[in-house]
N, C-alpha and C. Protein backbone atom coordinates (compact mmCIF):
# COMPACT_ATOMS: atom_id res chain seq x y z
N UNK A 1 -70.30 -91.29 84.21
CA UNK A 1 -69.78 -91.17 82.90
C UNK A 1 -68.28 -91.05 82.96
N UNK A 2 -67.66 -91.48 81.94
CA UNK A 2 -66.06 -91.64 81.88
C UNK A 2 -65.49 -90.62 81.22
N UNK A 3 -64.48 -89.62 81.30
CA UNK A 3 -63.99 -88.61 80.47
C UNK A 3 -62.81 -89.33 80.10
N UNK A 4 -62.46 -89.35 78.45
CA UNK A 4 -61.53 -89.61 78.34
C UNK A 4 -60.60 -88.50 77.84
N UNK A 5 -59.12 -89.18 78.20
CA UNK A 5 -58.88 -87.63 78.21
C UNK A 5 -57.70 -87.59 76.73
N UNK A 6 -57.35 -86.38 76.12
CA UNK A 6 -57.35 -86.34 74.39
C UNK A 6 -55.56 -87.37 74.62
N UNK A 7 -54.88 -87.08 75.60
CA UNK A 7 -53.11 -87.81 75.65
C UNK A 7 -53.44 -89.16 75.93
N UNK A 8 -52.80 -89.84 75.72
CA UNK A 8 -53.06 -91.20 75.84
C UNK A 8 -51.97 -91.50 77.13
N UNK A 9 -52.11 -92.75 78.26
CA UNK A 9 -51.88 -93.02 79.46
C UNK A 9 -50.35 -92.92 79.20
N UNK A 10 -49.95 -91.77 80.39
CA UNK A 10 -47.95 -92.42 80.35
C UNK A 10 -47.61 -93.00 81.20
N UNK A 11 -46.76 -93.93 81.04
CA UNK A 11 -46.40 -95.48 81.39
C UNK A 11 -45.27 -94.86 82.74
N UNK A 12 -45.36 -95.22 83.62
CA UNK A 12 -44.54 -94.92 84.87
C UNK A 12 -42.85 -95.83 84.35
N UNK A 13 -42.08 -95.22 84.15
CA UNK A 13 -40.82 -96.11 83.87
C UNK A 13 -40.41 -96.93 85.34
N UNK A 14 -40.55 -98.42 84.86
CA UNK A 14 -40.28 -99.18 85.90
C UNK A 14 -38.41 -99.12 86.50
N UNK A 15 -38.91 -99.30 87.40
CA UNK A 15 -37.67 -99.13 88.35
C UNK A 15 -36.40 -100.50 87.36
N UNK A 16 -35.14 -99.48 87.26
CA UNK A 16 -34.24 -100.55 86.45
C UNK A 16 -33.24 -100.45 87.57
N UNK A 17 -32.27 -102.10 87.24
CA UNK A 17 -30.82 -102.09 88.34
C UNK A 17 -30.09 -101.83 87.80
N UNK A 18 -30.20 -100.76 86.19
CA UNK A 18 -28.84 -100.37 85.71
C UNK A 18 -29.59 -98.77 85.71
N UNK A 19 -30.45 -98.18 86.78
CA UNK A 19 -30.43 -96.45 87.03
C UNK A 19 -29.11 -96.33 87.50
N UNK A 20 -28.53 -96.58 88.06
CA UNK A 20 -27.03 -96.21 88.98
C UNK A 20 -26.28 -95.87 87.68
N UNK A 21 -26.09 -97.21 86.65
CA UNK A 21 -25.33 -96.97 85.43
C UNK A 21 -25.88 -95.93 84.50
N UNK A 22 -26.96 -95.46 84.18
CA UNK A 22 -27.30 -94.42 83.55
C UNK A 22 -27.03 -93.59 84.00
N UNK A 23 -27.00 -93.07 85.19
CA UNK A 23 -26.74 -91.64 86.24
C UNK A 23 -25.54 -91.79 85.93
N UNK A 24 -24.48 -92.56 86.03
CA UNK A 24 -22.76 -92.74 85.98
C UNK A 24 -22.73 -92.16 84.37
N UNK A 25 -23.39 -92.59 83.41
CA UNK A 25 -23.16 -92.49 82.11
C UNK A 25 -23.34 -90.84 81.70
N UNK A 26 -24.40 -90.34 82.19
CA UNK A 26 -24.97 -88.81 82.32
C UNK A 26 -23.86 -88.02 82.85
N UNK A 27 -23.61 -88.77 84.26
CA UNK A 27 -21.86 -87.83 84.57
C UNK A 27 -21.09 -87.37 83.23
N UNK A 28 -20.88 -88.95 83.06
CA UNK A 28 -19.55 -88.88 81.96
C UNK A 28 -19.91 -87.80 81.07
N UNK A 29 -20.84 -87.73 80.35
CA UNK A 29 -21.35 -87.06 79.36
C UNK A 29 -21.31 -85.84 79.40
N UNK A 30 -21.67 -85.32 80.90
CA UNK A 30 -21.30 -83.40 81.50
C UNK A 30 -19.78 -83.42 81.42
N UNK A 31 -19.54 -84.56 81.91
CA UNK A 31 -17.86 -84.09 82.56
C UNK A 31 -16.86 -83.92 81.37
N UNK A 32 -17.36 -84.20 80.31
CA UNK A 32 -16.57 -84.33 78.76
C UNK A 32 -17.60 -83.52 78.04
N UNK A 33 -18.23 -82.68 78.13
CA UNK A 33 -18.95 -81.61 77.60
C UNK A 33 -18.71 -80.30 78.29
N UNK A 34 -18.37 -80.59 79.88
CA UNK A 34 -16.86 -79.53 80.41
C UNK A 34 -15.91 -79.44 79.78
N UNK A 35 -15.18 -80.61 79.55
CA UNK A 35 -13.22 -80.57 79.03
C UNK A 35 -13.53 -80.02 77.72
N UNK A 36 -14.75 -79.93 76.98
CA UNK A 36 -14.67 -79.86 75.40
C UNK A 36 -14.79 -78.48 75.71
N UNK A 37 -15.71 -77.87 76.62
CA UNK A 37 -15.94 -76.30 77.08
C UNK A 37 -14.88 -75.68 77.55
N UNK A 38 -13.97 -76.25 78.41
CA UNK A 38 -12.44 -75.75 79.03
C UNK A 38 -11.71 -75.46 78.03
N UNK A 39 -11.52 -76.47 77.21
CA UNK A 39 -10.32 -76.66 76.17
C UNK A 39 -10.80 -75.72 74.46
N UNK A 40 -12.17 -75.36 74.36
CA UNK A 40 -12.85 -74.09 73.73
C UNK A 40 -11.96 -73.10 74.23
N UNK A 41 -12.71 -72.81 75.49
CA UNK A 41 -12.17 -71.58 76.32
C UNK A 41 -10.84 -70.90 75.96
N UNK A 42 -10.07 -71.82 76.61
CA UNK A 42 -8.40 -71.72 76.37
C UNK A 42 -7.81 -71.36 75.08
N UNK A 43 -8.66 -72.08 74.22
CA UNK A 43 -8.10 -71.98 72.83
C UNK A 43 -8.79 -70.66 72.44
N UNK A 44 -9.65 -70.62 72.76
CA UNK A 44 -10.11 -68.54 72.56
C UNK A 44 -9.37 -67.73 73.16
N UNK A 45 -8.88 -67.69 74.14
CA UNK A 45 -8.26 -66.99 75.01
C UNK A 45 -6.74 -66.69 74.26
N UNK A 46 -6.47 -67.86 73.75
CA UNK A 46 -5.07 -67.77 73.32
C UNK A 46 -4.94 -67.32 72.19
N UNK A 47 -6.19 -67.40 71.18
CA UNK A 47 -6.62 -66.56 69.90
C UNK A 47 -6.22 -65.36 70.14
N UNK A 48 -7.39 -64.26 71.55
CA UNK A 48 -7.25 -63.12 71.47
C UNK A 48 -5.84 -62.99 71.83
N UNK A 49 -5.06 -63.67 72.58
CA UNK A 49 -3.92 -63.05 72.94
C UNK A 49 -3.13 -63.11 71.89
N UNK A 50 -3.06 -63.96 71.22
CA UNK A 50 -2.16 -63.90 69.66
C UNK A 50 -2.49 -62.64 68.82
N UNK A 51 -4.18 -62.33 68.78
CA UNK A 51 -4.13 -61.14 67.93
C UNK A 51 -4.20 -59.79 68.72
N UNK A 52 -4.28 -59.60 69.99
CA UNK A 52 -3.75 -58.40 70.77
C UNK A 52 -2.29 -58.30 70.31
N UNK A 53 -1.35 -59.16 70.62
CA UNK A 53 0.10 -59.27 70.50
C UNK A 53 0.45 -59.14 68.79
N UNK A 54 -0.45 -60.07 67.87
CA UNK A 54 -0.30 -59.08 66.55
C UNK A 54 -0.43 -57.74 66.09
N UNK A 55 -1.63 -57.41 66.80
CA UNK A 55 -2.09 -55.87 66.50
C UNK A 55 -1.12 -54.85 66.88
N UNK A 56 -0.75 -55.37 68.38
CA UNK A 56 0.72 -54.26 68.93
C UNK A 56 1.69 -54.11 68.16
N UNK A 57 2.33 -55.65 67.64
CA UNK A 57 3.47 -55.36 66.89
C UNK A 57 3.03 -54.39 65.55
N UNK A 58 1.81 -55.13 64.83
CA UNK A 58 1.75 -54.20 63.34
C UNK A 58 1.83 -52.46 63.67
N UNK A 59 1.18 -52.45 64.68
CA UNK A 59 0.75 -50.87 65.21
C UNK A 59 2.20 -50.11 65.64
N UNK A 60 3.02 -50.87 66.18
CA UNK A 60 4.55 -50.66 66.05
C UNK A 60 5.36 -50.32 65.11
N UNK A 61 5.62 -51.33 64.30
CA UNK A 61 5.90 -51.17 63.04
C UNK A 61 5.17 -50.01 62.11
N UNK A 62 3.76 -49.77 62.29
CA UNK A 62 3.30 -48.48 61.26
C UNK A 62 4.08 -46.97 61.85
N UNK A 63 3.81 -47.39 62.90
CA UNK A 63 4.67 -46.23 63.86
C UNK A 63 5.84 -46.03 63.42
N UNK A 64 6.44 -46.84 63.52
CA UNK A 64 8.45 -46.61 62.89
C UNK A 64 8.32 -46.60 61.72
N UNK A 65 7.56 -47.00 61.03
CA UNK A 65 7.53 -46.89 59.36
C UNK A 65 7.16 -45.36 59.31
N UNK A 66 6.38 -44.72 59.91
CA UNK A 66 5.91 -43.04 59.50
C UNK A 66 6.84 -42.29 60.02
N UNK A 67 7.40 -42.66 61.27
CA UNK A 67 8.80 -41.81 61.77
C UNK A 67 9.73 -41.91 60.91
N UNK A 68 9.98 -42.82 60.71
CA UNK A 68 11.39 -43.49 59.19
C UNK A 68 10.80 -42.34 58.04
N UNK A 69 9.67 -42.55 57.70
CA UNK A 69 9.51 -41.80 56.60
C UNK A 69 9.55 -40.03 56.99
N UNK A 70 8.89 -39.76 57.95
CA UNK A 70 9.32 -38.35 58.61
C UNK A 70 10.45 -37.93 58.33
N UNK A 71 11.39 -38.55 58.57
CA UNK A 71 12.96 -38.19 58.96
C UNK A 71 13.75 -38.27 57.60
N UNK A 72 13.42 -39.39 56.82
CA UNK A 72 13.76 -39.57 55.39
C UNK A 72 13.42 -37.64 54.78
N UNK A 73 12.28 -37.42 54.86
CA UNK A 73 11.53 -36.12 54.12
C UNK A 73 12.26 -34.96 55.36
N UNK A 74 12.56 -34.76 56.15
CA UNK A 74 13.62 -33.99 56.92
C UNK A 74 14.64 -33.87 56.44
N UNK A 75 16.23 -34.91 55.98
CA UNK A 75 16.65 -34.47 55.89
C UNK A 75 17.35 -33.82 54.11
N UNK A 76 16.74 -33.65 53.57
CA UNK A 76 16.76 -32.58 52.33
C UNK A 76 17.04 -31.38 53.12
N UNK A 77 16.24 -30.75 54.09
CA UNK A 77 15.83 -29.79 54.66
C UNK A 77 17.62 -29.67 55.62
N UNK A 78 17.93 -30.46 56.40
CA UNK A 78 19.02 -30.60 56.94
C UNK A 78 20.29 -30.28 55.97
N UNK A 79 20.22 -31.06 55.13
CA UNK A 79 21.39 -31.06 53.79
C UNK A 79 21.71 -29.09 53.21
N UNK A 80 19.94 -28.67 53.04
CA UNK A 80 20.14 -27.36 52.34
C UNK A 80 20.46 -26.40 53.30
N UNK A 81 20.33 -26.78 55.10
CA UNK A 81 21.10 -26.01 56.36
C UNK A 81 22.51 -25.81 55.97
N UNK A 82 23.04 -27.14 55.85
CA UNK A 82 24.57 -27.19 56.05
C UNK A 82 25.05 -26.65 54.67
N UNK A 83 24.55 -26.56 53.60
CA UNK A 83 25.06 -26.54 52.17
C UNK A 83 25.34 -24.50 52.67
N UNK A 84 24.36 -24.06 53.12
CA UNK A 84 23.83 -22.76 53.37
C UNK A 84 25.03 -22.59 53.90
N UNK A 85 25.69 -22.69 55.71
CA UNK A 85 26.43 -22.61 56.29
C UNK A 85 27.43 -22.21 55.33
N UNK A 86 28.10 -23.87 54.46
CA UNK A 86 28.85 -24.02 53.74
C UNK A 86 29.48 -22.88 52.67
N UNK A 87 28.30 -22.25 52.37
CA UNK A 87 28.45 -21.44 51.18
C UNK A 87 29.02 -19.77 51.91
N UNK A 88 28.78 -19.76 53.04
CA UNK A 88 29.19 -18.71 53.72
C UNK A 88 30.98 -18.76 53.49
N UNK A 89 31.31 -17.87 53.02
CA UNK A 89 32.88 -17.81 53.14
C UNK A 89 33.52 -17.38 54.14
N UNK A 90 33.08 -16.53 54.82
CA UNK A 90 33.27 -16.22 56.20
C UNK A 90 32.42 -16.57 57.40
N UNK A 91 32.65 -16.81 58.49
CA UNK A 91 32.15 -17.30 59.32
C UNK A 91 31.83 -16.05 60.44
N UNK A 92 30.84 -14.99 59.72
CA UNK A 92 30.79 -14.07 60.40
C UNK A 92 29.30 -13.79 61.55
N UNK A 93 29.51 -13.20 62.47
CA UNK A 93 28.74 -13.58 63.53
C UNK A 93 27.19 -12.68 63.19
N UNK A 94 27.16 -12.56 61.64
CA UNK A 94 25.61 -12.09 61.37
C UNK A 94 24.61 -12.72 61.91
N UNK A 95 23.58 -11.94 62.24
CA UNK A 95 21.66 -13.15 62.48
C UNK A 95 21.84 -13.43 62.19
N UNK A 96 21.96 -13.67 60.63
CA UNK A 96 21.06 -14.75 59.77
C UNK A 96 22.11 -16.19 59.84
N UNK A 97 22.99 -15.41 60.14
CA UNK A 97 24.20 -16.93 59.88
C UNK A 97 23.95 -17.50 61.04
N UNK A 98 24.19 -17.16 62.75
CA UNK A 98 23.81 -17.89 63.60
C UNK A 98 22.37 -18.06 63.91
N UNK A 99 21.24 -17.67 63.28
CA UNK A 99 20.06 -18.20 62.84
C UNK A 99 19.96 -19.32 62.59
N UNK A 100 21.11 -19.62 61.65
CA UNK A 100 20.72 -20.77 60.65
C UNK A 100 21.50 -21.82 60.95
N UNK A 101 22.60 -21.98 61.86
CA UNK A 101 23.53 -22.54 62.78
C UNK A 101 22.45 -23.11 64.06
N UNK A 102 21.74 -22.34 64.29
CA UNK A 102 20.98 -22.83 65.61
C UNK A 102 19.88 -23.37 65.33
N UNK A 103 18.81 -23.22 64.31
CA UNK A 103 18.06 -24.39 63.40
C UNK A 103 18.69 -25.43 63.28
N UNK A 104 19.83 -25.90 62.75
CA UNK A 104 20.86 -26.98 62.06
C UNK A 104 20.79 -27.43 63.47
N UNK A 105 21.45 -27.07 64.43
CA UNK A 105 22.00 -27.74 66.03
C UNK A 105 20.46 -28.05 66.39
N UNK A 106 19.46 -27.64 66.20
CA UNK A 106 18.22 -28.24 66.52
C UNK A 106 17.68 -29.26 66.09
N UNK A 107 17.87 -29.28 64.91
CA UNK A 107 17.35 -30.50 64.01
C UNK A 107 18.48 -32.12 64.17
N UNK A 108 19.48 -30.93 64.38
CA UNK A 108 20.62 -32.48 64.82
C UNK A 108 20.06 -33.16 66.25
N UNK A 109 19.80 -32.04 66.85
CA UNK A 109 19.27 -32.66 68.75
C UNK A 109 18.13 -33.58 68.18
N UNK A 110 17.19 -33.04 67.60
CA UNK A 110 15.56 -33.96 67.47
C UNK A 110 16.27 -34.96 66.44
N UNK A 111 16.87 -35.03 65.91
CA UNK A 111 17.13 -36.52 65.36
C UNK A 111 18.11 -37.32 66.27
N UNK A 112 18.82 -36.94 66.92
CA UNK A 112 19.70 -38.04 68.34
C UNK A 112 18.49 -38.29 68.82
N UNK A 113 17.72 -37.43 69.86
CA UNK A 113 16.83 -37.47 70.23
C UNK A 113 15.79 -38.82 70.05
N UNK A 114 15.45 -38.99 68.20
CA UNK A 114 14.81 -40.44 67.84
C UNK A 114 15.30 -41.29 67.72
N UNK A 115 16.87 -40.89 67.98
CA UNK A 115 18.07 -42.45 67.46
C UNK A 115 18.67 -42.11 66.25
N UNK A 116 18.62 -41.57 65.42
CA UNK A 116 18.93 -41.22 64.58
C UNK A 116 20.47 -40.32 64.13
N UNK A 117 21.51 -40.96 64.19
CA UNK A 117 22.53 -40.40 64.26
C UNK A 117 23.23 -40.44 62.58
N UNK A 118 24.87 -39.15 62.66
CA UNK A 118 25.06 -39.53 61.53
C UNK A 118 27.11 -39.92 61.99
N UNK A 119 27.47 -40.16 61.83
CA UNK A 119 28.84 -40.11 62.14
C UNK A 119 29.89 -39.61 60.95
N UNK A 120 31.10 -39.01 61.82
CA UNK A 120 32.56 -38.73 60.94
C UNK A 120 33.20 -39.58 60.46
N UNK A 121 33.11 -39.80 58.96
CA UNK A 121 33.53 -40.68 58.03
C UNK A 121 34.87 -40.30 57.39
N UNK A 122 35.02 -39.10 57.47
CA UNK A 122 36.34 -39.08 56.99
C UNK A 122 37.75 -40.03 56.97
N UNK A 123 38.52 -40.67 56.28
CA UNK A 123 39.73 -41.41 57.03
C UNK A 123 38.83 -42.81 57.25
N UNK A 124 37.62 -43.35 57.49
CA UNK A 124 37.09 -44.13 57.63
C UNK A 124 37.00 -45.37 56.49
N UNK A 125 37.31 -46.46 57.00
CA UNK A 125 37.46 -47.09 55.54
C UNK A 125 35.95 -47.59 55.01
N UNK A 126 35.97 -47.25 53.32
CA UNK A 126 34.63 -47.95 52.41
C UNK A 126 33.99 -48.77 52.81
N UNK A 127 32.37 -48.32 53.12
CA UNK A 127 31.99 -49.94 53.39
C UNK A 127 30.64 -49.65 52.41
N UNK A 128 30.47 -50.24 51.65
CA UNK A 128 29.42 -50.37 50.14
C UNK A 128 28.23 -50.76 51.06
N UNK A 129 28.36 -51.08 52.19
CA UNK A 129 26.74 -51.59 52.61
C UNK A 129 26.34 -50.17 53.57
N UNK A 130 27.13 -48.83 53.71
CA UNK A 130 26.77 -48.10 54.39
C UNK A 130 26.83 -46.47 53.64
N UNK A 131 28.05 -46.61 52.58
CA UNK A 131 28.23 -45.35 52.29
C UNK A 131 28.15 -45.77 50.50
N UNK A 132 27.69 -44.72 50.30
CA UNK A 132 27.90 -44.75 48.26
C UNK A 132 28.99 -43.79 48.09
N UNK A 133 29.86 -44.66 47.03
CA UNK A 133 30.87 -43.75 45.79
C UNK A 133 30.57 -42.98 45.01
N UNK A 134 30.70 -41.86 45.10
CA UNK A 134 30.31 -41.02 43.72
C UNK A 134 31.44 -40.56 42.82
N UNK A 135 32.85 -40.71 43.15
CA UNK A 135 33.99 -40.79 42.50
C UNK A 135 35.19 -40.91 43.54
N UNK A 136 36.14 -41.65 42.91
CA UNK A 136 37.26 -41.65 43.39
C UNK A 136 38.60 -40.62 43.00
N UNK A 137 39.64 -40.35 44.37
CA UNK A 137 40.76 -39.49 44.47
C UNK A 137 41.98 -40.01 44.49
N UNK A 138 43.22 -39.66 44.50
CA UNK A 138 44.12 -40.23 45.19
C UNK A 138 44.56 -39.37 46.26
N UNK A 139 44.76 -39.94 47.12
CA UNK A 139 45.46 -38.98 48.29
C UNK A 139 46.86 -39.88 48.78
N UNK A 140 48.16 -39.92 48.98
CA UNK A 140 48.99 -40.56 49.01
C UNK A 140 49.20 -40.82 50.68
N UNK A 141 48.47 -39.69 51.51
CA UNK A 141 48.63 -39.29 52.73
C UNK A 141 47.71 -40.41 53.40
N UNK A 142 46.80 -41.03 52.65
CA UNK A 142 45.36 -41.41 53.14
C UNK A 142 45.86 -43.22 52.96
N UNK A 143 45.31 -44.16 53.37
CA UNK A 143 45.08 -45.37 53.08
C UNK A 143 43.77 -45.82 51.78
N UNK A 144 44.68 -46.99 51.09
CA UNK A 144 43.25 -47.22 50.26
C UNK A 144 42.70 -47.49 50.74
N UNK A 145 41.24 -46.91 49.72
CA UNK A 145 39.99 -47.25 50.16
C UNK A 145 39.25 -46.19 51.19
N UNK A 146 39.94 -45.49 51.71
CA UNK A 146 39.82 -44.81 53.12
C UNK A 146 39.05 -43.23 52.58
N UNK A 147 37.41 -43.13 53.00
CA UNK A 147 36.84 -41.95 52.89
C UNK A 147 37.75 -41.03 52.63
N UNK A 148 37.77 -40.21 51.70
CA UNK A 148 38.41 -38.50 51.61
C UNK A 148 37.42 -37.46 51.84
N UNK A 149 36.36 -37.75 51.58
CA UNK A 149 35.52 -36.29 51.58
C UNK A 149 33.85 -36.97 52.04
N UNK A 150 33.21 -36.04 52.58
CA UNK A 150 31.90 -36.69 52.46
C UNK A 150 31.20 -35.56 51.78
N UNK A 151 30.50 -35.75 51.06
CA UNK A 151 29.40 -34.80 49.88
C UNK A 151 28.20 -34.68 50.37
N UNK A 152 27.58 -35.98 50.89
CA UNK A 152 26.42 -35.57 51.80
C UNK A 152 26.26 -36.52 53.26
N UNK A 153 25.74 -36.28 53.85
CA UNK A 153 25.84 -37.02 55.19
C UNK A 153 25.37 -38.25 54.93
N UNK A 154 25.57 -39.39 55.75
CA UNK A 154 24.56 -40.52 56.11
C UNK A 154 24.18 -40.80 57.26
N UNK A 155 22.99 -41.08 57.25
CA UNK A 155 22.17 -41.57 58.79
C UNK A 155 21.86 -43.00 58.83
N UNK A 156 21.48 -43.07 59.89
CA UNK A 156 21.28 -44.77 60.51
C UNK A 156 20.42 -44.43 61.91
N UNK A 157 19.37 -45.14 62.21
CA UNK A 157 18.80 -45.87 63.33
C UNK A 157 19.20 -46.83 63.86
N UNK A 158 19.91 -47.15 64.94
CA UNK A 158 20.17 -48.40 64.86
C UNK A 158 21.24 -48.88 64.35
N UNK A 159 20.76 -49.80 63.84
CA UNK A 159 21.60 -50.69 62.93
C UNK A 159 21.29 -50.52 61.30
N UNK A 160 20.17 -49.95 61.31
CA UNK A 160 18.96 -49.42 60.07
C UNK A 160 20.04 -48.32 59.66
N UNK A 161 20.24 -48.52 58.01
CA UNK A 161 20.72 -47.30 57.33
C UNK A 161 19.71 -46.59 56.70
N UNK A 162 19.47 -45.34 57.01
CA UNK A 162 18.21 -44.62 56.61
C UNK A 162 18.58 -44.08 55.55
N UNK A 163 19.72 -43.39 55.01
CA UNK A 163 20.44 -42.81 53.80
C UNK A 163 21.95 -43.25 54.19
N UNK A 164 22.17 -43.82 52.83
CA UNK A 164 24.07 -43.83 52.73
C UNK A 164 24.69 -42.68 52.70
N UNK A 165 25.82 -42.27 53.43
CA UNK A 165 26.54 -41.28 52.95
C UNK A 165 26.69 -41.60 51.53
N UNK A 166 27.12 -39.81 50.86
CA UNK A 166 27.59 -40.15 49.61
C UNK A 166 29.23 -39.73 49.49
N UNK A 167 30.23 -40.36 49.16
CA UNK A 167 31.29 -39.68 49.77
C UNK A 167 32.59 -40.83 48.21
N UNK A 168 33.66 -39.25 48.75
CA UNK A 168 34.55 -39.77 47.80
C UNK A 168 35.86 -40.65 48.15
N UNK A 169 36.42 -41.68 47.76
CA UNK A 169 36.90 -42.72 48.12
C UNK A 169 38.39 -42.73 47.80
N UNK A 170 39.12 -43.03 48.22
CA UNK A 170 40.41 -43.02 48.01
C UNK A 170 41.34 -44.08 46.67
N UNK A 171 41.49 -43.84 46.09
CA UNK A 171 41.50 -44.71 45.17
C UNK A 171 42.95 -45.69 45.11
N UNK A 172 43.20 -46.94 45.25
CA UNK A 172 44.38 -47.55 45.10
C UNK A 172 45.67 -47.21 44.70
N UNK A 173 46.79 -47.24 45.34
CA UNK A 173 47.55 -46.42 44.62
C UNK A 173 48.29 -47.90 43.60
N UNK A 174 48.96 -47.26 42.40
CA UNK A 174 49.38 -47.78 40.87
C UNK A 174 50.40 -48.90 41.40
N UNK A 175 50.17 -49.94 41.29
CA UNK A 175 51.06 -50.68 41.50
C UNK A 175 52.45 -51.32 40.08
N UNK A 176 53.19 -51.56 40.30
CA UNK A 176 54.42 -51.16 39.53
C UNK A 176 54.89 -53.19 38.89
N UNK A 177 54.10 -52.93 37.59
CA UNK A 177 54.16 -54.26 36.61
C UNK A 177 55.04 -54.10 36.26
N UNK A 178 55.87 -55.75 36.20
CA UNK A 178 57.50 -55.32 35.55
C UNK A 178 56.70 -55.87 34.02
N UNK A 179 57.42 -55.30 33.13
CA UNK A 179 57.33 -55.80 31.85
C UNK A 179 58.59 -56.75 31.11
N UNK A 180 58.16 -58.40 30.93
CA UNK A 180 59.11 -58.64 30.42
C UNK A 180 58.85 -58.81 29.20
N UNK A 181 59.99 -58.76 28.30
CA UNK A 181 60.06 -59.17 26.91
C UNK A 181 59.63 -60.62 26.37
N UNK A 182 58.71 -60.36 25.72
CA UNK A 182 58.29 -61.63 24.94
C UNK A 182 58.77 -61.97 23.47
């Protein structure tokens, strides 16, 4: 008796003289399904490194943005040191006065310390992109234009102006119009 069986007969693929060229063609096909896999790769790689190198900088920047703002909300606190000092008429060697002298010299160290400096403006000539006018003087002794007083300090990071001085300015001296008769 014959069993037949439920698949139907598979055909032995006859021997072809273009197997060599199919095997060559199959290469090609891995070897450019590599370069497409390499050139994936790379281009991921260079993704994460773009957004590692983004993340650092933003994470940088939040950093100096909260220090900036730290130091902004400090110095009020600095200003009402020196105003304090200031108001002392004598410079007498009480606690509380060199108390409050050695807080001030502290708070000046921790701000050098972050970069944060303020400089002597006096005699210094106006510069509107660093210091604000709050009124002008004449001083005849002084050059125009040339700081007379500073009212409150200014700081800078850098090149970064964190607060303008506020300071009073020397004012032009009158220059001498002839008047002629018309």
């Amino acid at each position: 008796m014959k069993t037949e069986s439920p698949h139907p007969p598979v055909a032995e693929p006859a021997p072809d003289a273009n197997a060599s060229g199919t095997a060559a063609t199959g290469t090609e096909v891995l070897l450019q399904d590599l370069a497409e896999q390499k050139d994936l790769h790379l281009r991921l790689a260079a993704d994460f490194e773009n957004f590692k190198r983004r993340s650092r900088q933003e994470s940088e920047a939040r950093a100096a943005a909260q220090k900036e703002s730290f130091i902004v909300e400090l110095l009020p606190v600095i200003d009402n040191l020196e105003r304090a000092l200031a108001a002392s008429a004598s410079r007498d060697s009480s606690p509380f006065h060199q108390g409050v002298e050695m807080t001030l010299t502290q708070l000046q160290q921790l701000l050098r310390q972050h970069g944060v400096e303020s400089e002597a403006l006096v005699g210094q000539p106006f510069d509107p992109h660093r210091h604000e006018a709050l009124s002008q003087a004449r001083d005849p002794a002084q050059p125009d234009h040339a700081i007379l007083t500073v009212l409150q300090r200014g700081y800078q990071r850098g090149q970064k102006i964190i607060r303008p001085a506020k300071v009073v300015v020397n004012e032009p001296a009158p220059t001498q119009q002839g008047h002629h008769g018309r």
